[in-house]
C-alpha atoms as a PDB file:
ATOM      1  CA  UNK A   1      10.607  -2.241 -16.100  1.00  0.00           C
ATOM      2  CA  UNK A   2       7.852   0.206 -17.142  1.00  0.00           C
ATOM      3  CA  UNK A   3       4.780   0.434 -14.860  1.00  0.00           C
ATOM      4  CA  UNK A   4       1.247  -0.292 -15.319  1.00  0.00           C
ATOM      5  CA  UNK A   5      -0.202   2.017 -13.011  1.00  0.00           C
ATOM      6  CA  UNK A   6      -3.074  -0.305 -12.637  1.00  0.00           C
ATOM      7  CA  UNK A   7      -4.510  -3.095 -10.920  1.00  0.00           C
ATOM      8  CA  UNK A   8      -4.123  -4.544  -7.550  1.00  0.00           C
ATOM      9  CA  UNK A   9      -0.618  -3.288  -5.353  1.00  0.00           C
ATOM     10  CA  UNK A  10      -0.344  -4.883  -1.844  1.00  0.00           C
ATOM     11  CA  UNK A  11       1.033  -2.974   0.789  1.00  0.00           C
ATOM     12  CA  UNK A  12       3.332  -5.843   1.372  1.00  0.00           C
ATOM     13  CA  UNK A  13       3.743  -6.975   4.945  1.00  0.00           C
ATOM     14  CA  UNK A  14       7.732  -7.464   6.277  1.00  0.00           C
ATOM     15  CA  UNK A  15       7.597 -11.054   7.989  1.00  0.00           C
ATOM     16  CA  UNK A  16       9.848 -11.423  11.529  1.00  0.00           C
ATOM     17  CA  UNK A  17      11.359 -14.465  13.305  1.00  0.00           C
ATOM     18  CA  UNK A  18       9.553 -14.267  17.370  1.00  0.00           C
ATOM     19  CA  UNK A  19      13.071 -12.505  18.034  1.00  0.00           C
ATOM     20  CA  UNK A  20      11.548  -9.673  15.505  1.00  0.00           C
ATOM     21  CA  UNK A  21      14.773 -10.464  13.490  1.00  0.00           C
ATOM     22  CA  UNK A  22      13.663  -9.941   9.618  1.00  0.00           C
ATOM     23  CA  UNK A  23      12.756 -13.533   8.089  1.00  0.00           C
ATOM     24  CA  UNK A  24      13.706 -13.158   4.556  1.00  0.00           C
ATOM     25  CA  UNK A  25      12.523 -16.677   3.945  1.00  0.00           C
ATOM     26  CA  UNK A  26       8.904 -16.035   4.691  1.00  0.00           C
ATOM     27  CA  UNK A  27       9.069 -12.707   2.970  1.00  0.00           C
ATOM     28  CA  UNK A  28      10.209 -14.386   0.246  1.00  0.00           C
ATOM     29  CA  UNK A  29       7.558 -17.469   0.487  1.00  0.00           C
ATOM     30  CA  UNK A  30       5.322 -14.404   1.213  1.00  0.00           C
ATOM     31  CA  UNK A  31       5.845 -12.615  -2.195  1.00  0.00           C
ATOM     32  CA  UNK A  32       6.004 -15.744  -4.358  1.00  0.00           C
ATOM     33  CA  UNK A  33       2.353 -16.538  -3.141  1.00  0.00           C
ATOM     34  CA  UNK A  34       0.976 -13.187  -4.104  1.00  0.00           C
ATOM     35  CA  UNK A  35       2.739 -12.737  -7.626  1.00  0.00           C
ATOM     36  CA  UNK A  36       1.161 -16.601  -7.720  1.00  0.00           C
ATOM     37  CA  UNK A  37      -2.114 -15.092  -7.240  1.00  0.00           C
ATOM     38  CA  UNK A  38      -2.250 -12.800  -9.851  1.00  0.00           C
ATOM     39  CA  UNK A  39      -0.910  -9.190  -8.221  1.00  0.00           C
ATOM     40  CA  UNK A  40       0.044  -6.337 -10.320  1.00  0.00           C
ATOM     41  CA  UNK A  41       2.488  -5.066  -8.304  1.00  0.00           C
ATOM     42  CA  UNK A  42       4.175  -4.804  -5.006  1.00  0.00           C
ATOM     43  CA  UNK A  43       4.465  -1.943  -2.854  1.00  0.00           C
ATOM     44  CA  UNK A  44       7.479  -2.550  -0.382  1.00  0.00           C
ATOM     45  CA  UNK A  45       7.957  -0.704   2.913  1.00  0.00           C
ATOM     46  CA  UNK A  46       4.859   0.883   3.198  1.00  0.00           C
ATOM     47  CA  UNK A  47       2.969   2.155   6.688  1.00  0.00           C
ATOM     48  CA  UNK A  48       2.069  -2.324   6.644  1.00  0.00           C
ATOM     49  CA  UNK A  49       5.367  -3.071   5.786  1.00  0.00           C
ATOM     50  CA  UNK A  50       6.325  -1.515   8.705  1.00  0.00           C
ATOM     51  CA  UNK A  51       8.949   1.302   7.366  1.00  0.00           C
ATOM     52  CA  UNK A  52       9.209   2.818  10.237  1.00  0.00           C
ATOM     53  CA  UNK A  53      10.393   0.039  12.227  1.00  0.00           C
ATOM     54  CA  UNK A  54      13.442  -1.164  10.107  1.00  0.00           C
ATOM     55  CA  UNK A  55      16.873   0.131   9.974  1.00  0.00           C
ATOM     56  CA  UNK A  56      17.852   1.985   6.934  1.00  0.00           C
ATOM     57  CA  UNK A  57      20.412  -0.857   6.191  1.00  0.00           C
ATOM     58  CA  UNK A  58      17.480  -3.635   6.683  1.00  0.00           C
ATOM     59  CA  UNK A  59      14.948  -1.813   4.249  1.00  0.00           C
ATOM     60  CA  UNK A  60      17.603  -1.814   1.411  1.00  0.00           C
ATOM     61  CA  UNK A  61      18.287  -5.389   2.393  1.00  0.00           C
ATOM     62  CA  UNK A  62      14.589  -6.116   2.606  1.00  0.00           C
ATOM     63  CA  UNK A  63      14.269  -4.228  -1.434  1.00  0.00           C
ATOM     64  CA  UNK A  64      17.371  -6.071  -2.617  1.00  0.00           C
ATOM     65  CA  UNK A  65      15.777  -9.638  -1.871  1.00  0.00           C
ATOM     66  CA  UNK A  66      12.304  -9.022  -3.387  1.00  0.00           C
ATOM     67  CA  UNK A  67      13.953  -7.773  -6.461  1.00  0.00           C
ATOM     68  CA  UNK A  68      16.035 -10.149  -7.206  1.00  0.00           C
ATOM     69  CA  UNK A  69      12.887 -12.793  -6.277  1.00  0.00           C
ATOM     70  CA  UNK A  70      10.533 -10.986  -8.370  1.00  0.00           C
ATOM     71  CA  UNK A  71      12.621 -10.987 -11.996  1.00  0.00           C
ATOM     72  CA  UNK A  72      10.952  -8.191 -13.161  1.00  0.00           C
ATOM     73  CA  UNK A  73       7.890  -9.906 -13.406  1.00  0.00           C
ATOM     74  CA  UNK A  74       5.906  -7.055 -11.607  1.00  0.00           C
ATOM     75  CA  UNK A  75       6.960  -3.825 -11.136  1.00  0.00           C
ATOM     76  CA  UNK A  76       8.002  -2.821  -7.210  1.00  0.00           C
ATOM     77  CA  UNK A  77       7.460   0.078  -5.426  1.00  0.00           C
ATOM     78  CA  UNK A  78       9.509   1.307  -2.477  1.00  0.00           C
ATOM     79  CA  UNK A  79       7.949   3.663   0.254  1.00  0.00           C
ATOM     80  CA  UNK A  80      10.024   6.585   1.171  1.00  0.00           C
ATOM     81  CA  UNK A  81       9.186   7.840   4.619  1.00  0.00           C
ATOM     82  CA  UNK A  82      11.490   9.009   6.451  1.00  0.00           C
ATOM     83  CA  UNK A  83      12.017  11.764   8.766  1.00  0.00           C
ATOM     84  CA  UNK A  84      14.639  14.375   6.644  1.00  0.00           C
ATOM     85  CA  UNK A  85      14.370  15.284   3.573  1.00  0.00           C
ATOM     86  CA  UNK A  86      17.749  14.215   2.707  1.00  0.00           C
ATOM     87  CA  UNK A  87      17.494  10.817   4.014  1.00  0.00           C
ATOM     88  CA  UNK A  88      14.282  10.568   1.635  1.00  0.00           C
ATOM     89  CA  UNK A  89      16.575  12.142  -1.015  1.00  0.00           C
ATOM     90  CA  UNK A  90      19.450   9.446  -0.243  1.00  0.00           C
ATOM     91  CA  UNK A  91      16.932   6.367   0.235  1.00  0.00           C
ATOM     92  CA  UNK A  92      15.249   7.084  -3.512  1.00  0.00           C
ATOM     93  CA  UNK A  93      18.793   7.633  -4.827  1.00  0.00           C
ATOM     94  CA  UNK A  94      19.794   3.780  -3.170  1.00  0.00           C
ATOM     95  CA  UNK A  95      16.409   2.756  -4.698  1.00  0.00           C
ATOM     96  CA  UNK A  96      17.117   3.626  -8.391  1.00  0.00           C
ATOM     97  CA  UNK A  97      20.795   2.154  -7.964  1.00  0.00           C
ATOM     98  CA  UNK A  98      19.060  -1.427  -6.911  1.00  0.00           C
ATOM     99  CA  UNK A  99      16.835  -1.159  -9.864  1.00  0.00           C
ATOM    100  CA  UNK A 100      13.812  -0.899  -8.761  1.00  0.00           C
ATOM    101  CA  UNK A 101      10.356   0.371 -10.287  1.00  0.00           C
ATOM    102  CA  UNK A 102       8.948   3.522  -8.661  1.00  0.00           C
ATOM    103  CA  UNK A 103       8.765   4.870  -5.244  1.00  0.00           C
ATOM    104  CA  UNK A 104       5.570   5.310  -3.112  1.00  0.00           C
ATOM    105  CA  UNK A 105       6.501   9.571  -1.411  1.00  0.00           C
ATOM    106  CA  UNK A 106       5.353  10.037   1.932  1.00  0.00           C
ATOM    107  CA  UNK A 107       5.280  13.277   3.501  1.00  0.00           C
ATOM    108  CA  UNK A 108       8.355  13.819   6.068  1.00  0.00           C
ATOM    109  CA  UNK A 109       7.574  12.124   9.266  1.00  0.00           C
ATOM    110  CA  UNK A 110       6.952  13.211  12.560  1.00  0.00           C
ATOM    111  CA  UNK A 111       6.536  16.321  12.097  1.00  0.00           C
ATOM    112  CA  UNK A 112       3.490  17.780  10.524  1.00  0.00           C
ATOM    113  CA  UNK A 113       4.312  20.052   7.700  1.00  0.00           C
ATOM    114  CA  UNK A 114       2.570  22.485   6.592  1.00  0.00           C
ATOM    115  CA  UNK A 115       1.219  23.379   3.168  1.00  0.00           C
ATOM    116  CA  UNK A 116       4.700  24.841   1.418  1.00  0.00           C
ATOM    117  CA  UNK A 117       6.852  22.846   3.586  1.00  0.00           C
ATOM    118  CA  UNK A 118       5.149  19.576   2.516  1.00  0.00           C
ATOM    119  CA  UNK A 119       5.840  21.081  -1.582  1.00  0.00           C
ATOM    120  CA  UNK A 120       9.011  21.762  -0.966  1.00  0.00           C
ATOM    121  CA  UNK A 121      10.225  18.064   0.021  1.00  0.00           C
ATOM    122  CA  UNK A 122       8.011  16.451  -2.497  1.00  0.00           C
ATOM    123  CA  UNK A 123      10.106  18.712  -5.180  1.00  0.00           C
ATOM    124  CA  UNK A 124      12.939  17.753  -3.375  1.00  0.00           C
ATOM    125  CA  UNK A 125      12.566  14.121  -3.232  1.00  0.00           C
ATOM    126  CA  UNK A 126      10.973  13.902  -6.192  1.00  0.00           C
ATOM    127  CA  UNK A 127      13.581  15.595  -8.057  1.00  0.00           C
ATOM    128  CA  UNK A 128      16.991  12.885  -6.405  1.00  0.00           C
ATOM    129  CA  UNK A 129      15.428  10.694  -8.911  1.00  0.00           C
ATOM    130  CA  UNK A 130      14.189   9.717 -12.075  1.00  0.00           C
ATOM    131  CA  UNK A 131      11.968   6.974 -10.642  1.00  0.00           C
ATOM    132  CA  UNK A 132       7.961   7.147 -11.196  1.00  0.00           C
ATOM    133  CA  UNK A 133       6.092   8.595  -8.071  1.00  0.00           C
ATOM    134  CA  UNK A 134       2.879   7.472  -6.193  1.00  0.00           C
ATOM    135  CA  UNK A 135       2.426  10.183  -3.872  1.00  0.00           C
ATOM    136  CA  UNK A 136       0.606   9.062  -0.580  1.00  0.00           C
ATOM    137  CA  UNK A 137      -2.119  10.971   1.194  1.00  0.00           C
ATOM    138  CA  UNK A 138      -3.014   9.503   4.361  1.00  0.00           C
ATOM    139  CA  UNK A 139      -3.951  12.592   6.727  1.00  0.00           C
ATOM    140  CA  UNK A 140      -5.542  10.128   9.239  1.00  0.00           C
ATOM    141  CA  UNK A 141      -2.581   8.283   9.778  1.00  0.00           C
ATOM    142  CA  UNK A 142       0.024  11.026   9.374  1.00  0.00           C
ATOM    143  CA  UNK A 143      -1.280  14.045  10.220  1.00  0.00           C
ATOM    144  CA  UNK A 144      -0.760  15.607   6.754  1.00  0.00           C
ATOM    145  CA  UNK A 145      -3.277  16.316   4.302  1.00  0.00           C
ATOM    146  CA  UNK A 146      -1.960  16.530   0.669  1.00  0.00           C
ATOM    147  CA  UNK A 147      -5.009  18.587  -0.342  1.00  0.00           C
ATOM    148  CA  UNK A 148      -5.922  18.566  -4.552  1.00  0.00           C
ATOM    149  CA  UNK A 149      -4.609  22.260  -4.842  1.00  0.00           C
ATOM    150  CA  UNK A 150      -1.046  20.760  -3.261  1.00  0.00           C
ATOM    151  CA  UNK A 151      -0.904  18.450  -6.706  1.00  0.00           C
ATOM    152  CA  UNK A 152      -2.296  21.256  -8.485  1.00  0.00           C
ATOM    153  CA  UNK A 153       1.274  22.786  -7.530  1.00  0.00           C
ATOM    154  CA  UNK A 154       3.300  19.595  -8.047  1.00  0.00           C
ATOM    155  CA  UNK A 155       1.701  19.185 -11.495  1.00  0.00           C
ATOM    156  CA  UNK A 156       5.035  20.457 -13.062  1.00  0.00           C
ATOM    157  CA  UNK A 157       6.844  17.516 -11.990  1.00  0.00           C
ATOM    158  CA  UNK A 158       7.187  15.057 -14.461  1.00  0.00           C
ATOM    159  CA  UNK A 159       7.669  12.240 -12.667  1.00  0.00           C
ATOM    160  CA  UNK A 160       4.769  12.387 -10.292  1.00  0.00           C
ATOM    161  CA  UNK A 161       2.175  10.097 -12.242  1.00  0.00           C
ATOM    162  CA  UNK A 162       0.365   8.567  -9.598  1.00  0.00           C
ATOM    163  CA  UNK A 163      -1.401   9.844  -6.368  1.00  0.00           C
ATOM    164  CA  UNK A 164      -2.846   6.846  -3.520  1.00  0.00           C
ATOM    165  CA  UNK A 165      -5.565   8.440  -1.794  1.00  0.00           C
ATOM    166  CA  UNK A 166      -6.242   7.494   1.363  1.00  0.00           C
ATOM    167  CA  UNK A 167      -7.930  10.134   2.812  1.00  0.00           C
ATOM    168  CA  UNK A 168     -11.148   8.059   3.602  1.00  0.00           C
ATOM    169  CA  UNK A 169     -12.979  11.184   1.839  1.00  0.00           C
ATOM    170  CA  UNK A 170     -13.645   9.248  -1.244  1.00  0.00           C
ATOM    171  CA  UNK A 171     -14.749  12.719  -2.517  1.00  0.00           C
ATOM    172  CA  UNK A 172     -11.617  13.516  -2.919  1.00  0.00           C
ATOM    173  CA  UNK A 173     -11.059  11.654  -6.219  1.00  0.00           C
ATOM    174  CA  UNK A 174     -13.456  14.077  -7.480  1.00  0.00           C
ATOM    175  CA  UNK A 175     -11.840  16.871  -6.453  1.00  0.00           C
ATOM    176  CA  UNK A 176      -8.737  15.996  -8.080  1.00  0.00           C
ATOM    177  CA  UNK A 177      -9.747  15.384 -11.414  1.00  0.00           C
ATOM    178  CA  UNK A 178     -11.966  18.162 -11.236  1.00  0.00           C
ATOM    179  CA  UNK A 179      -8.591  20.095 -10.177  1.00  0.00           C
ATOM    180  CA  UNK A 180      -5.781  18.092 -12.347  1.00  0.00           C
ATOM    181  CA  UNK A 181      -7.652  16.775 -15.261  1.00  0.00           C
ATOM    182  CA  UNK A 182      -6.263  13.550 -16.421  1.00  0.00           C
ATOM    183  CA  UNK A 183      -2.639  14.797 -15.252  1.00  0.00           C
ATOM    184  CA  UNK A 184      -2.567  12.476 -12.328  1.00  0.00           C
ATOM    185  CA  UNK A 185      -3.596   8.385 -12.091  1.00  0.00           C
ATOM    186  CA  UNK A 186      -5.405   7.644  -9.089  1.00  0.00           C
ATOM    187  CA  UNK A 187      -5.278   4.947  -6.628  1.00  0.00           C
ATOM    188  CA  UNK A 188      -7.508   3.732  -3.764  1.00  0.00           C
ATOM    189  CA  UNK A 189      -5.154   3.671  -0.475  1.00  0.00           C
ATOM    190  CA  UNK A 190      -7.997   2.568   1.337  1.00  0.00           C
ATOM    191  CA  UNK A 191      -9.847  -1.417   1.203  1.00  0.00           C
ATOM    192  CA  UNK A 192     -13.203  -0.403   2.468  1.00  0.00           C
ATOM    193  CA  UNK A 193     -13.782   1.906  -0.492  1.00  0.00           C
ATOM    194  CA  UNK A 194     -12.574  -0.175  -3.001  1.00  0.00           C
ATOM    195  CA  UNK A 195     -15.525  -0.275  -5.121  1.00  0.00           C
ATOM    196  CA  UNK A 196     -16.261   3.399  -4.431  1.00  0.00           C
ATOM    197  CA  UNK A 197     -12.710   4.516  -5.724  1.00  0.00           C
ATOM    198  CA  UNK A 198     -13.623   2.399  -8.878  1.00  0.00           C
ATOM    199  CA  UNK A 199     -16.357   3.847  -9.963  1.00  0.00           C
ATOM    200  CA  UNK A 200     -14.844   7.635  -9.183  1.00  0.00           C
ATOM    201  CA  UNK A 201     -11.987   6.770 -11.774  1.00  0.00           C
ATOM    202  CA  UNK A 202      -9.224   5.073  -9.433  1.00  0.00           C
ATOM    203  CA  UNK A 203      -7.720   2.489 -11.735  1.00  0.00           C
ATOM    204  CA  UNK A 204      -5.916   0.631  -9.300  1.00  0.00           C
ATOM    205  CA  UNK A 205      -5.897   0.360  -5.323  1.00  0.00           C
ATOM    206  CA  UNK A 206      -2.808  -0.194  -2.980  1.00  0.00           C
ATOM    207  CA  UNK A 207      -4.079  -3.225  -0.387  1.00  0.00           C
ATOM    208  CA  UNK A 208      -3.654  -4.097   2.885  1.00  0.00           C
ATOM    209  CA  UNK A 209      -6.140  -7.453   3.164  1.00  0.00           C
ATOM    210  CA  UNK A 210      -4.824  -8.055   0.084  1.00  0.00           C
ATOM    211  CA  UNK A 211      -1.870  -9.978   2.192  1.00  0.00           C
ATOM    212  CA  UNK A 212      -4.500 -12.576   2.729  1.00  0.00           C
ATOM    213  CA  UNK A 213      -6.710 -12.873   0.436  1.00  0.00           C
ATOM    214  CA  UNK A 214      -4.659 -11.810  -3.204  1.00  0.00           C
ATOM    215  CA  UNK A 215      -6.716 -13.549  -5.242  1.00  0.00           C
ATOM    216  CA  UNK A 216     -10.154 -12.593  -4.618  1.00  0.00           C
ATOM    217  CA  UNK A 217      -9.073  -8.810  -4.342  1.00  0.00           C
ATOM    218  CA  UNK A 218      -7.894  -9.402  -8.109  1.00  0.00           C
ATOM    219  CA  UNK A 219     -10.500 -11.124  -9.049  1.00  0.00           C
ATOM    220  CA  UNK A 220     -12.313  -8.512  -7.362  1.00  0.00           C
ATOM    221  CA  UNK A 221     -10.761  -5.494  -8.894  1.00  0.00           C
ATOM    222  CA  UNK A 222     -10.949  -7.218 -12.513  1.00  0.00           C
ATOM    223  CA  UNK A 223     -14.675  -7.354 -12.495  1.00  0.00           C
ATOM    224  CA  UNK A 224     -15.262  -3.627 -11.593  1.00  0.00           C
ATOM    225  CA  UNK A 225     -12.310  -2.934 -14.086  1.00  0.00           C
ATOM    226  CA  UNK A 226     -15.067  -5.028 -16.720  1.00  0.00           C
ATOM    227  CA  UNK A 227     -17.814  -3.128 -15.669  1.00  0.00           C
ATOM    228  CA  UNK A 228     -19.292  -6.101 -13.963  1.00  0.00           C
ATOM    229  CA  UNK A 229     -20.124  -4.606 -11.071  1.00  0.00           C
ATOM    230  CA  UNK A 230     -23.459  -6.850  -9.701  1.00  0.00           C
ATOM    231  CA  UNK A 231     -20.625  -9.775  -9.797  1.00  0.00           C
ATOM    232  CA  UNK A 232     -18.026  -7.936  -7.445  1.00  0.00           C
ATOM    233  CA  UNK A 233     -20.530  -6.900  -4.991  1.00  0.00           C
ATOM    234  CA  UNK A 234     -20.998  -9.854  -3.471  1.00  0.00           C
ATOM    235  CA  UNK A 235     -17.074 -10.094  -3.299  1.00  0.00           C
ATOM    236  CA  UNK A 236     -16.785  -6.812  -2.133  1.00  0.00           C
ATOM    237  CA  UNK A 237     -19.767  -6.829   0.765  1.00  0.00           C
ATOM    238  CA  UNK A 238     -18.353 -10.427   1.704  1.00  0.00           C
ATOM    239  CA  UNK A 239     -14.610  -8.944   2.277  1.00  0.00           C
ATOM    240  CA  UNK A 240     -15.474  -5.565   3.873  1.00  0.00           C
ATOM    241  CA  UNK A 241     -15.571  -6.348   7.433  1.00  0.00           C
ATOM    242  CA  UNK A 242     -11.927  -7.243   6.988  1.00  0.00           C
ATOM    243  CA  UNK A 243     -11.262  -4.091   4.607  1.00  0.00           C
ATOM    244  CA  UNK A 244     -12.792  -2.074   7.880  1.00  0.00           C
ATOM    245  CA  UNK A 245      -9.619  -3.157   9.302  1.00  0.00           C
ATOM    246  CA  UNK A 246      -7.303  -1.255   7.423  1.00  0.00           C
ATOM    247  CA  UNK A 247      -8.611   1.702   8.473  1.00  0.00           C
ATOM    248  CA  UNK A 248      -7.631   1.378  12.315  1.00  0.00           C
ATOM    249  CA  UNK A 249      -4.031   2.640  13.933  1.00  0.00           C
ATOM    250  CA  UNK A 250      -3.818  -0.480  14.123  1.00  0.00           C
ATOM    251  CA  UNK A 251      -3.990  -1.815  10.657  1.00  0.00           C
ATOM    252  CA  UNK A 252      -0.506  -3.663  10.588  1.00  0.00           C
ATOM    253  CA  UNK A 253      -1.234  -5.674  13.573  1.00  0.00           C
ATOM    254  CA  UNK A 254      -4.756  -6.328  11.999  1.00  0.00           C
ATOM    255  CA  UNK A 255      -3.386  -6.865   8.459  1.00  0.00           C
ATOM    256  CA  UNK A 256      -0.791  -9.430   9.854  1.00  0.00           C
ATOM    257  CA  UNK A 257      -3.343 -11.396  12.347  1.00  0.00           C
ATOM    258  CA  UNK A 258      -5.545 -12.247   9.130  1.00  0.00           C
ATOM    259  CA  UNK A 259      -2.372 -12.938   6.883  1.00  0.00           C
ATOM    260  CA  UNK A 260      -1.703 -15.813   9.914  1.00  0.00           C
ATOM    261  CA  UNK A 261      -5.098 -16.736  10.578  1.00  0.00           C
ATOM    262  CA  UNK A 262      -5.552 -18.342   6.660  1.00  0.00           C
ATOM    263  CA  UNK A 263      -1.878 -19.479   7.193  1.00  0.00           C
ATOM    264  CA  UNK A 264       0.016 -17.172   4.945  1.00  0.00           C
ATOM    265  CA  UNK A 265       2.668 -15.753   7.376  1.00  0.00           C
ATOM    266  CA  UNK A 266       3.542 -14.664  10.913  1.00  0.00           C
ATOM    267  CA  UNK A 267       1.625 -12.121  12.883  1.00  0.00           C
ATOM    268  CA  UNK A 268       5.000 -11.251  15.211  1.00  0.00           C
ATOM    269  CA  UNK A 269       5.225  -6.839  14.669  1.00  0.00           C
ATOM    270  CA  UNK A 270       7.764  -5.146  16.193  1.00  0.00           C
ATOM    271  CA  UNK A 271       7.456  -3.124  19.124  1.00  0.00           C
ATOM    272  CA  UNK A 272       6.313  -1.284  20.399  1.00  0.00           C
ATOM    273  CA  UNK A 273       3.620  -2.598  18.416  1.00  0.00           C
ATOM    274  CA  UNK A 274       2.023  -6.040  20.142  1.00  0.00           C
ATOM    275  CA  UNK A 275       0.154  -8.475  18.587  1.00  0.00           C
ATOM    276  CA  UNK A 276      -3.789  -8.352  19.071  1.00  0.00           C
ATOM    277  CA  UNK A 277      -4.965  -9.627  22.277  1.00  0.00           C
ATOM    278  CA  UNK A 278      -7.945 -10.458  24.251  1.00  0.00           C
ATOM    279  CA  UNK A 279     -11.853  -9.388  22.759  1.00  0.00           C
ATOM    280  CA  UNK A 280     -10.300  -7.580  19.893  1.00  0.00           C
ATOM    281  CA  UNK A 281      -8.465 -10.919  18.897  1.00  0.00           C
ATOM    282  CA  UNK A 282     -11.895 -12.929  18.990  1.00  0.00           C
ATOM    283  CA  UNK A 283     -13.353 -10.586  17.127  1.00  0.00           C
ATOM    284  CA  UNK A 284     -11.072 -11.105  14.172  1.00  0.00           C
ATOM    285  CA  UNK A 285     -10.874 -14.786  14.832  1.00  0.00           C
ATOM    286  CA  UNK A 286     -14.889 -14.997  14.114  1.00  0.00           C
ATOM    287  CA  UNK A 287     -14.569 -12.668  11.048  1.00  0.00           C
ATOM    288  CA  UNK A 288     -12.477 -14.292   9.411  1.00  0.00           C
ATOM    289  CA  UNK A 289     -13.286 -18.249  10.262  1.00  0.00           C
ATOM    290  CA  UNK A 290     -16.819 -16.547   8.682  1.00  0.00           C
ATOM    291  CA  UNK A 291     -14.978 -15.197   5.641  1.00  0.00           C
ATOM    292  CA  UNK A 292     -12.868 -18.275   5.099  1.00  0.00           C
ATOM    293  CA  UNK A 293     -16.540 -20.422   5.546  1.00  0.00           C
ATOM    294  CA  UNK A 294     -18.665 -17.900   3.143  1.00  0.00           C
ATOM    295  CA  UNK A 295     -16.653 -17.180   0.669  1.00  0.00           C
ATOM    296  CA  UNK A 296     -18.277 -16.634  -2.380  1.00  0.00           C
ATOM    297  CA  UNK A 297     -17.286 -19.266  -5.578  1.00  0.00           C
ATOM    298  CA  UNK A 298     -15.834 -16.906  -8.243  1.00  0.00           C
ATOM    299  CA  UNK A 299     -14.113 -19.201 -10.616  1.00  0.00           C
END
């Protein structure tokens, strides 16, 4: 299906059995809830999917379930982040054989790239398919920064439409257009500026709190997208001390703790990732039994 590069796109979490075994029942539960809840897409096997953890055989198994759950009814996006070029190259090729939507780029991991190295695997990876590209710019997290004159360079290739921007400079979005023009459409890769990226022309925002609370980040997102932007604020200053927690190293853990707290999954990562523990734990315990007991009434 064609994509609507708009709206609201968890980064959907992977669910595990306490043995860390993949529980393609829950994911599946998982997904069903959030298309229920009004999502405009799904982005698979991102950082809060945990990519990085899975086999290559149990991401494509992961991607073939969700498609053939979701029936087309939103598009899907599958992160590419692996270490090689040609492994990204051969995963995006495996991804437009299984039918999917469009592929969320990551630079090559572990090692940090530099400026023409990180061009020359976007062209490359970009070029194994004919899948639409969200590029993803997460320097914090990665160690790469895929600066606006680095898309100023990849403007040439067609099938880069779409850049998430999670630099947590939300300046950036600025920079961009002011570099690109209307070439690229922009996403918010961060929670915590949401609202922000909104106003600074991002038309749609790829989630992590979004695992567990869909509904009120669409509802969210649809008022801003309306212009009605004393309505969301209440919305938006009521979820941000959980958005604050996608911006940690330890955002998956987070994510999935709050997915479990409201009962909408397990919180099990695998290692050697650990579930939160001790203060840290209480903390997000109170925030969100204060979320879940304030939340605003937006019909």
């Amino acid at each position: 299906m064609g994509i609507n590069w708009r709206g609201v796109f968890p980064a959907v979490t992977t669910q595990f059995h306490d043995d860390e075994r993949i529980d393609f029942a829950a994911n599946g539960k998982h997904v069903e809830w959030l298309l229920e809840s009004g999502v405009h897409g799904l982005i698979m096997l991102g950082t809060v999917g945990e990519n990085g953890s899975l086999s290559a055989g149990e991401k494509r198994d992961v991607l073939k379930a969700t498609k053939e759950l979701v029936g087309g009814r939103v598009p899907i996006i599958a992160g590419v982040a692996e270490n090689r070029t040609a492994d990204a190259c051969r995963y995006a090729e495996d991804c437009a054989a299984m039918g999917l939507d469009g592929l969320m780029v990551l630079p090559g991991m572990i090692y940090k790239a530099d400026a023409r190295e990180n061009v020359a695997h976007f062209r490359t990876v970009l070029n194994a398919t004919d899948l639409p590209v969200l590029a993803y710019n997460n320097p914090m997290v990665y160690g790469v920064d895929l600066k606006p004159e680095t898309f100023v360079e990849l403007a040439d290739q067609k099938t880069l439409v779409a850049i998430k921007e999670s630099s947590d400079d939300v300046r950036r979005l600025t920079d961009i257009i002011n570099a690109t023009g209307d070439r690229f459409t922009l996403f918010c890769g961060v929670d915590d500026l949401m609202m922000e990226s909104a106003l600074l022309g991002a038309v749609g925002c790829v989630h992590g709190i979004a695992n567990a609370f869909p509904a009120e980040t669409v509802k969210m997102w649809e008022l801003m997208e309306e212009g009605r932007w004393n309505e969301a604020l209440p919305l938006y200053r009521w979820a941000t001390p959980m958005f604050h927690l996608d911006t940690s190293p330890k955002l998956v853990q987070y994510i999935k703790l709050v997915q479990h707290l409201v009962g909408r999954g397990s919180e099990t990562v695998r290692a050697p990732r650990l579930t939160i523990a001790g203060e840290d734990r209480a903390r997000v315990e109170a925030m969100v039994k204060k979320a879940q007991a304030e939340r605003p009434a937006f019909g």
